[in-house]
Protein backbone atom coordinates (compact mmCIF):
# COMPACT_ATOMS: atom_id res chain seq x y z
CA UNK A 1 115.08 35.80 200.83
CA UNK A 2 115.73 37.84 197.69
CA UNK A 3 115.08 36.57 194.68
CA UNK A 4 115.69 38.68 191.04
CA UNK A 5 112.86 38.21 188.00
CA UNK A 6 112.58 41.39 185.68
CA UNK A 7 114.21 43.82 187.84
CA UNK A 8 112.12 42.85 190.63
CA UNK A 9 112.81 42.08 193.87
CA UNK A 10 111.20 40.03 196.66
CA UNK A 11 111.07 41.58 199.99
CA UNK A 12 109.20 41.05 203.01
CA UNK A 13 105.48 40.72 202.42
CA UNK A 14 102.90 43.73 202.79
CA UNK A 15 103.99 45.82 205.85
CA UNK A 16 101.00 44.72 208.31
CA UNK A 17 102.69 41.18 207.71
CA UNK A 18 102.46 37.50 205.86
CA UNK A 19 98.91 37.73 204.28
CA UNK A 20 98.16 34.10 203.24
CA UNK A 21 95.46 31.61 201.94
CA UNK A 22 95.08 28.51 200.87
CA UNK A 23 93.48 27.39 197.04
CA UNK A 24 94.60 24.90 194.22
CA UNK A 25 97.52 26.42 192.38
CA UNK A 26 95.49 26.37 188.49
CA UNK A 27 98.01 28.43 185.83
CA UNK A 28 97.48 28.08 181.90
CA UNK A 29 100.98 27.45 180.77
CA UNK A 30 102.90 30.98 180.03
CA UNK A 31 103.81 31.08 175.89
CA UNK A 32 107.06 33.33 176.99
CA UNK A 33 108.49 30.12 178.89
CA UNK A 34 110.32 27.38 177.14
CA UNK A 35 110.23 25.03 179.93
CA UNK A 36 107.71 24.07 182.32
CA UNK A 37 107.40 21.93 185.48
CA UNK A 38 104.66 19.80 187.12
CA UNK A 39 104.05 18.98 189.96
CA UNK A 40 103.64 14.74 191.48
CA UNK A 41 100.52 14.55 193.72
CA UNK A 42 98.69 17.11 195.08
CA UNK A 43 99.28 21.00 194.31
CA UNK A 44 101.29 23.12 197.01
CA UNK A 45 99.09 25.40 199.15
CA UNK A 46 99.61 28.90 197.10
CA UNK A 47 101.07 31.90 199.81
CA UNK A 48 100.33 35.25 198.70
CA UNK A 49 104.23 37.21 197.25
CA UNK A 50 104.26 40.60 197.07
CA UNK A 51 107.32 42.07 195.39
CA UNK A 52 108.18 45.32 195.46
CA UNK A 53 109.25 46.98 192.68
CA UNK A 54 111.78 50.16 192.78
CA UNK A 55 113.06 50.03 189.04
CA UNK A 56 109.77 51.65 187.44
CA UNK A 57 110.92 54.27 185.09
CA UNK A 58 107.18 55.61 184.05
CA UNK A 59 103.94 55.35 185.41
CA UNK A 60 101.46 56.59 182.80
CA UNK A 61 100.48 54.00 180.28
CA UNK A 62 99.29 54.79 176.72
CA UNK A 63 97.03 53.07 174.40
CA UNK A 64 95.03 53.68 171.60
CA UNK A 65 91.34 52.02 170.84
CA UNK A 66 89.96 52.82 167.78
CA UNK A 67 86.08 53.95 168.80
CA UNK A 68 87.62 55.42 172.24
CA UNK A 69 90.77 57.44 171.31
CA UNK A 70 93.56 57.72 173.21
CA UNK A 71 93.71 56.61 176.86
CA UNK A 72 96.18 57.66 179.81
CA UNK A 73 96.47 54.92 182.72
CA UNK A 74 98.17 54.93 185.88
CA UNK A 75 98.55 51.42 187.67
CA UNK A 76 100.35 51.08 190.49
CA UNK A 77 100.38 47.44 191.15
CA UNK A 78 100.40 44.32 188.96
CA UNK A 79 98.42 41.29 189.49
CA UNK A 80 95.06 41.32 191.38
CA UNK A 81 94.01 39.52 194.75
CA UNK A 82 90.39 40.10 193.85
CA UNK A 83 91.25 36.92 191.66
CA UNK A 84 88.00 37.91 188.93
CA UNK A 85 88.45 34.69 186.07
CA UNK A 86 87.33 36.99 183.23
CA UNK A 87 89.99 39.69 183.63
CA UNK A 88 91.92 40.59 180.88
CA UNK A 89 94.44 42.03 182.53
CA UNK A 90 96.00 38.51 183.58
CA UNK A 91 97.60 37.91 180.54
CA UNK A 92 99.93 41.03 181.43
CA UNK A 93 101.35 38.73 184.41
CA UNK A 94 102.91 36.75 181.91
CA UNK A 95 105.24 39.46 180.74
CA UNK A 96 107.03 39.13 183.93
CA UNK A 97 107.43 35.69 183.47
CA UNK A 98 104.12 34.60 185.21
CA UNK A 99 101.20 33.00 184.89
CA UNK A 100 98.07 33.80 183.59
CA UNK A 101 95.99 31.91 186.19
CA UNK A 102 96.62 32.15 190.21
CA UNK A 103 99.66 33.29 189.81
CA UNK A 104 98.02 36.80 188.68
CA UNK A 105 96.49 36.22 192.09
CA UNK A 106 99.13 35.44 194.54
CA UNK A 107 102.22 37.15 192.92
CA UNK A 108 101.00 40.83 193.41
CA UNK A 109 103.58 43.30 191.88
CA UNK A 110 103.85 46.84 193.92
CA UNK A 111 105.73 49.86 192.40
CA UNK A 112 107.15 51.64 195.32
CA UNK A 113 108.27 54.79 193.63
CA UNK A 114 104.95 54.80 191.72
CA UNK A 115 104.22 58.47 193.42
CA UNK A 116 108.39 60.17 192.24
CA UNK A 117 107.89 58.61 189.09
CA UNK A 118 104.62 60.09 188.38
CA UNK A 119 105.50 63.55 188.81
CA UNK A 120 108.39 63.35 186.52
CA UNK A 121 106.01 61.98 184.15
CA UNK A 122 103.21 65.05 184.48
CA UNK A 123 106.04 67.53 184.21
CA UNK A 124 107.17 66.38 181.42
CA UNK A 125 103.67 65.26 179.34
CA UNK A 126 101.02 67.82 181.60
CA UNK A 127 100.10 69.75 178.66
CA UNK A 128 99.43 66.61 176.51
CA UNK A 129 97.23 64.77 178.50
CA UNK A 130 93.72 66.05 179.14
CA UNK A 131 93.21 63.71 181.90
CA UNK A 132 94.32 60.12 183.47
CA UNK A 133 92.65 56.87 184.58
CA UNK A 134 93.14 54.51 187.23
CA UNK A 135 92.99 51.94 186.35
CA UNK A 136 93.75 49.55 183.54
CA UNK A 137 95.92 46.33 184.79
CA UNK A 138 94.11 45.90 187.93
CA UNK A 139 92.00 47.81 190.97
CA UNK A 140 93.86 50.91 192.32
CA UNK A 141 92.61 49.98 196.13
CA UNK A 142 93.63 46.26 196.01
CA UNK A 143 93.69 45.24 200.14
CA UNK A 144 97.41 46.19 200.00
CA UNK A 145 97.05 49.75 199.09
CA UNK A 146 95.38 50.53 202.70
CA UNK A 147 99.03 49.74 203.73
CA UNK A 148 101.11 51.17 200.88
CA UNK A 149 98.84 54.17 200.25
CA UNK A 150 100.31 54.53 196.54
CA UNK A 151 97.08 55.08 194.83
CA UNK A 152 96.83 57.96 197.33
CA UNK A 153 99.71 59.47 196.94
CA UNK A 154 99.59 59.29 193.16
CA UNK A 155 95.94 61.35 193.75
CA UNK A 156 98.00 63.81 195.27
CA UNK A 157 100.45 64.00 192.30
CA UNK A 158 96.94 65.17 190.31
CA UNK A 159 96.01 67.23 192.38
CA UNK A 160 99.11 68.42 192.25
CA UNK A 161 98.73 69.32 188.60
CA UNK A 162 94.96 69.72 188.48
CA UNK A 163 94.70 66.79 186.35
CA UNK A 164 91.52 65.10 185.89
CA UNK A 165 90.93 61.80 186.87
CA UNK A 166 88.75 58.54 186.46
CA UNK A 167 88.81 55.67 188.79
CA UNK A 168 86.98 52.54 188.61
CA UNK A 169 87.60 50.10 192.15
CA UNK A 170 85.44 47.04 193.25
CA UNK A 171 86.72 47.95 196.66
CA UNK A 172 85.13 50.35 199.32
CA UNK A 173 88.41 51.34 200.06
CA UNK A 174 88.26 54.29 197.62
CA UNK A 175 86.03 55.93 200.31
CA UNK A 176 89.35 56.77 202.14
CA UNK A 177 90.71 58.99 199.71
CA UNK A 178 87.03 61.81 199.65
CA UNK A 179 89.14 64.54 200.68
CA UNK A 180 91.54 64.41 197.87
CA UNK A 181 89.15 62.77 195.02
CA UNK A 182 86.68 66.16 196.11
CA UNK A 183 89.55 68.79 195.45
CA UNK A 184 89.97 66.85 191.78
CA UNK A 185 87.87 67.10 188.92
CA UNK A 186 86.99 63.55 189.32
CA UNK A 187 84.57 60.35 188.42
CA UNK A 188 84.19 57.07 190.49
CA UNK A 189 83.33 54.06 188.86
CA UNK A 190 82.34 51.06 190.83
CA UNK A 191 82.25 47.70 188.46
CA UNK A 192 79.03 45.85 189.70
CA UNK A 193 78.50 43.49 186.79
CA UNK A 194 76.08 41.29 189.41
CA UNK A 195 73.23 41.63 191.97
CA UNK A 196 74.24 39.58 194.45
CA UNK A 197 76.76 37.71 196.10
CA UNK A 198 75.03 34.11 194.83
CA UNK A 199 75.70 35.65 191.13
CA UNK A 200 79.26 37.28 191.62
CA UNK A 201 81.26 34.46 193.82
CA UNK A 202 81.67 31.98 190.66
CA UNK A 203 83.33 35.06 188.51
CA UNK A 204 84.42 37.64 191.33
CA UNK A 205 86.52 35.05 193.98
CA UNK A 206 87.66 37.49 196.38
CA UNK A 207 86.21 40.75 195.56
CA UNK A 208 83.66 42.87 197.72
CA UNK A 209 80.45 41.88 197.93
CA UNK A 210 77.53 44.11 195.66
CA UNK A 211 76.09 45.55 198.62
CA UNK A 212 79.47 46.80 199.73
CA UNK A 213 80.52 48.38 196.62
CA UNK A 214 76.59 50.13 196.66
CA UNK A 215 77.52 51.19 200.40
CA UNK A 216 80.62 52.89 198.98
CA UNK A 217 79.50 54.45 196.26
CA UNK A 218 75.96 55.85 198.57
CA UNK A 219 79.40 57.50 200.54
CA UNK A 220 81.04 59.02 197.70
CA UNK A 221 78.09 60.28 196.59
CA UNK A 222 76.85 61.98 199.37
CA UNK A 223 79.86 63.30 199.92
CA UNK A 224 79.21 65.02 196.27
CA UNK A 225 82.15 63.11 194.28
CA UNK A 226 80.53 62.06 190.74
CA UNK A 227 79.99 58.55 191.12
CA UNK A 228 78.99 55.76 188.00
CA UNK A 229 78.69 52.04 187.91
CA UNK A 230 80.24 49.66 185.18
CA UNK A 231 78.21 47.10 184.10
CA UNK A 232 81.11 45.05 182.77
CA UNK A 233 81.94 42.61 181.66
CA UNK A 234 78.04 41.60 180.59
CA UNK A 235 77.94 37.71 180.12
CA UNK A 236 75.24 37.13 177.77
CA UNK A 237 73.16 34.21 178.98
CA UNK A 238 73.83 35.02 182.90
CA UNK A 239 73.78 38.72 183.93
CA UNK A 240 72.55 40.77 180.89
CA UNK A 241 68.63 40.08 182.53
CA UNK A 242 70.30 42.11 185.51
CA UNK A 243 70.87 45.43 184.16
CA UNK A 244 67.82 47.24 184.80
CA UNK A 245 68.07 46.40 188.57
CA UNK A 246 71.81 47.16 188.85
CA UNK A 247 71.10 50.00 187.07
CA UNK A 248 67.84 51.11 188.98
CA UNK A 249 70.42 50.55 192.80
CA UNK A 250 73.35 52.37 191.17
CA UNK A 251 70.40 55.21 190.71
CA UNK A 252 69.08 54.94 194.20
CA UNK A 253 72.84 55.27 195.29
CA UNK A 254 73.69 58.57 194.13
CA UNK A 255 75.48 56.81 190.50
CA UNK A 256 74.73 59.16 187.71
CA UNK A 257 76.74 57.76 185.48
CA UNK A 258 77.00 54.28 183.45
CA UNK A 259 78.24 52.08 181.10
CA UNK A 260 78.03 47.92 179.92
CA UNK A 261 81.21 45.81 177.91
CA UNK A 262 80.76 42.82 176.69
CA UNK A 263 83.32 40.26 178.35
CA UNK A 264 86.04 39.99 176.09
CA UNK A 265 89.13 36.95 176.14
CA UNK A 266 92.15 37.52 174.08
CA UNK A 267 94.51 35.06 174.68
CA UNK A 268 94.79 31.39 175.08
CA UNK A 269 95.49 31.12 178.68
CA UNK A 270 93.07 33.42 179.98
CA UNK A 271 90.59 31.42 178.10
CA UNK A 272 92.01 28.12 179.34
CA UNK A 273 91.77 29.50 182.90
CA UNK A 274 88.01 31.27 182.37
CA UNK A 275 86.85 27.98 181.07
CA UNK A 276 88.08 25.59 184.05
CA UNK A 277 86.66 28.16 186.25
CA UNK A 278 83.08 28.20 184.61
CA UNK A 279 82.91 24.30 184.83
CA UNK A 280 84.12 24.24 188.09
CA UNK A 281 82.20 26.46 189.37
CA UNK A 282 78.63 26.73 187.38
CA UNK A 283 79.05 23.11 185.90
CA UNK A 284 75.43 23.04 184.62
CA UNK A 285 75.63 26.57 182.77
CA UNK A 286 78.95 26.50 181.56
CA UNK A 287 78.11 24.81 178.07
CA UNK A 288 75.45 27.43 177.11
CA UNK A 289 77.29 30.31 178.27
CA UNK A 290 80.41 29.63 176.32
CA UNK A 291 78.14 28.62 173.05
CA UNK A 292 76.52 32.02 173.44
CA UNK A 293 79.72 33.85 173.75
CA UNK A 294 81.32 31.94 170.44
CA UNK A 295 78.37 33.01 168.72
CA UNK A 296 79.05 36.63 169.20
CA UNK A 297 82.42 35.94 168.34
CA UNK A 298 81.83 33.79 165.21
CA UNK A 299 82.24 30.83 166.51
CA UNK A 300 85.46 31.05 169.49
CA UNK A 301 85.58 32.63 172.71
CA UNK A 302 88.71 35.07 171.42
CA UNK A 303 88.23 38.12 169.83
CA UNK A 304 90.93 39.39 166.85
CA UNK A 305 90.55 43.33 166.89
CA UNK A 306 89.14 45.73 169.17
CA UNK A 307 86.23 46.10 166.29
CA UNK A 308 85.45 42.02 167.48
CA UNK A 309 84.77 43.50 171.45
CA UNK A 310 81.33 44.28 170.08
CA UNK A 311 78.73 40.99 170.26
CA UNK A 312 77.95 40.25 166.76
CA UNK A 313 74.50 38.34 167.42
CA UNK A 314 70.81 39.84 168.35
CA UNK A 315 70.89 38.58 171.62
CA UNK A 316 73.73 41.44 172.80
CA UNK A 317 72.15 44.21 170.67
CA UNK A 318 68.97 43.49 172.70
CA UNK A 319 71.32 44.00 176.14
CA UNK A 320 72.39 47.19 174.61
CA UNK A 321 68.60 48.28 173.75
CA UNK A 322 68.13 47.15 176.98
CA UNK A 323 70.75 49.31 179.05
CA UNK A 324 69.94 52.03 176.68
CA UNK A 325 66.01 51.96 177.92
CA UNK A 326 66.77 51.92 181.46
CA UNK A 327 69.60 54.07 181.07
CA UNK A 328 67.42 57.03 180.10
CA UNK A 329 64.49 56.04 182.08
CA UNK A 330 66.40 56.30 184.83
CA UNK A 331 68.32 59.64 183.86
CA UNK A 332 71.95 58.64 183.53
CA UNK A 333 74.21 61.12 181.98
CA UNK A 334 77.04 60.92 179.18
CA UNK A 335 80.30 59.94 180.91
CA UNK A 336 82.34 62.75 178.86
CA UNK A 337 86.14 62.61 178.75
CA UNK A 338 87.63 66.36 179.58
CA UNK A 339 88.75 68.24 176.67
CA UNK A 340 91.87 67.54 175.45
CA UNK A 341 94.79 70.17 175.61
CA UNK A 342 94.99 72.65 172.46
CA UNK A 343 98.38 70.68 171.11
CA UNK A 344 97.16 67.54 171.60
CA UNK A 345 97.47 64.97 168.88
CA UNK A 346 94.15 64.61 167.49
CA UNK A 347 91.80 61.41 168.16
CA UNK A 348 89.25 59.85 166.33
CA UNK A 349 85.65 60.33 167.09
CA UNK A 350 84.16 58.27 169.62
CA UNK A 351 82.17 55.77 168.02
CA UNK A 352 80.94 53.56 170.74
CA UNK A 353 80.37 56.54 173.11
CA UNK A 354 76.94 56.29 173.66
CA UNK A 355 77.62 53.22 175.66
CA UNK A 356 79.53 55.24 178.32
């Protein structure tokens, strides 16, 4: 079956064959469509689609947030099977005609020529970039990359160039790629926003478990890669009590480096889908976790501006005091971005970097 949406195309599913489960098919209606359908009875059992993608014509994303500068990201797959309801990232499914809820989940986009396409790119912008992250849209080591090895490869590009790099996984598959993350001038981040698996499964459906994600990052750090955990996103009311502890195992795991967000929802269908999740799932919290988060965002769950990211109430300057104690307590260093290339364009000054 081949089937044509965006330039697109659906092939055979991942390589080691049909990878499939079954879950209520829950999508927030996409604002691009016109039309809709529903469906009479009960919901089809959703497959996991991967399509592969041969059309991409560059691979290194750029945006532009005020307190942070400029950022360089490298993505080699859209959508996410680790199927985390507070992701931001899901409303970029709808740009390919998606949706924003397990669609994002089940409709997982892989760039084939991710690796060609991203050495055109460095040898055309090396001297501009002062280093690149993976990644922004969703986890470089999804379960598919074991079989399509593109994060890998696009290591290798870097490498290549000696071109810094940051990487932040939930998945223990980054351990794979020591030998070439040890011959770059690299950082691992591991997002751990939860202790344990009791705390993470209502928020992080399909993702590694925290002890796994500790395991891997104990490995990386042993093997001397620079290793860091992201406490992110922080949901005030549930897991901002945990960060000393996370903190204090990321320490005892070889992490010396860290940093906290606060969640952050900006669009309509990503709230729509966070919120059914939360009162499906933690029916009994729900109501004071999303009062807490309107009141840090003046009264809805959205934020406006990047400027709105930051909690506006006590309550999250306390989880900043908070990470900030433990933080140097525990001796944590300044994650600091490499220096940027003499003719780069200028950025502002990083007004939220103490937080990372």
């Amino acid at each position: 079956m081949e089937q044509t949406t965006n330039k697109i195309i659906l092939n055979k599913p991942a390589r080691s064959g049909i990878v499939s489960f079954v879950k209520q098919v829950l999508n927030p209606p996409n604002p691009y469509l016109k039309y809709s359908a529903e469906f009479l009875g009960e919901p089809p059992a959703a497959r996991l689609e991967v399509y592969e993608e041969a059309t991409t014509r560059s691979m290194i994303s750029k945006s532009t947030l005020p307190p942070l500068g400029v950022r360089y990201t490298v993505n080699c797959y859209r959508g996410c099977i680790h199927a985390c309801t507070y992701c931001f990232a899901r409303r970029y499914h709808e740009f390919l005609g998606y949706g924003a809820g397990t669609d994002f989940e089940t409709k997982i986009v892989v760039k084939t020529n991710a690796p060609e396409v991203l050495r055109a790119d460095l040898k055309k912008t090396k001297e501009k970039i002062n280093h690149l992250e993976f990644s922004f849209a969703t986890d470089p080591y999804l379960p598919l990359e074991a079989n399509y090895e593109l994060t890998r490869r696009c290591l290798t590009v870097c490498r290549d160039f000696r071109m810094p790099v940051a990487v932040i996984t939930k998945s223990p598959l980054v351990t794979r790629d020591i030998d070439i993350l040890k011959q770059l001038k690299s950082t691992v981040f591991f997002s751990i926003p939860f202790p344990t698996v009791e705390k993470s499964r209502p928020f992080e459906l399909h993702t590694p478990t925290p002890a796994v994600r500790f395991r891997a990052m104990k490995t990386l750090s042993d093997a001397g890669l620079r290793v860091g955990i992201a406490i992110a996103p922080i949901i005030l009311g549930y897991n901002d009590a945990d960060i000393p502890a996370l903190l204090e195992r990321a320490r005892e795991n070889g992490a010396t480096k860290a940093f906290i967000n606060l969640i952050h929802i900006d669009s309509d269908s990503i709230e729509e889908y966070f919120v059914g999740r939360l009162r499906e799932r933690l029916p009994l919290q729900a109501d004071k976790i999303i009062n807490q988060q309107k009141r840090e965002r003046g009264g809805t769950l959205r934020h406006q501006t990047f400027a709105d990211r930051a909690g506006r109430t006590e309550k999250w300057q306390t989880a900043v005091k908070l990470f900030e104690l433990h933080f140097r307590r525990l001796g944590f260093e300044r994650f600091e971005k490499p220096e940027p290339p003499e003719n780069a364009p200028e950025t502002p000054a990083p007004v939220q970097g103490k937080l990372f």
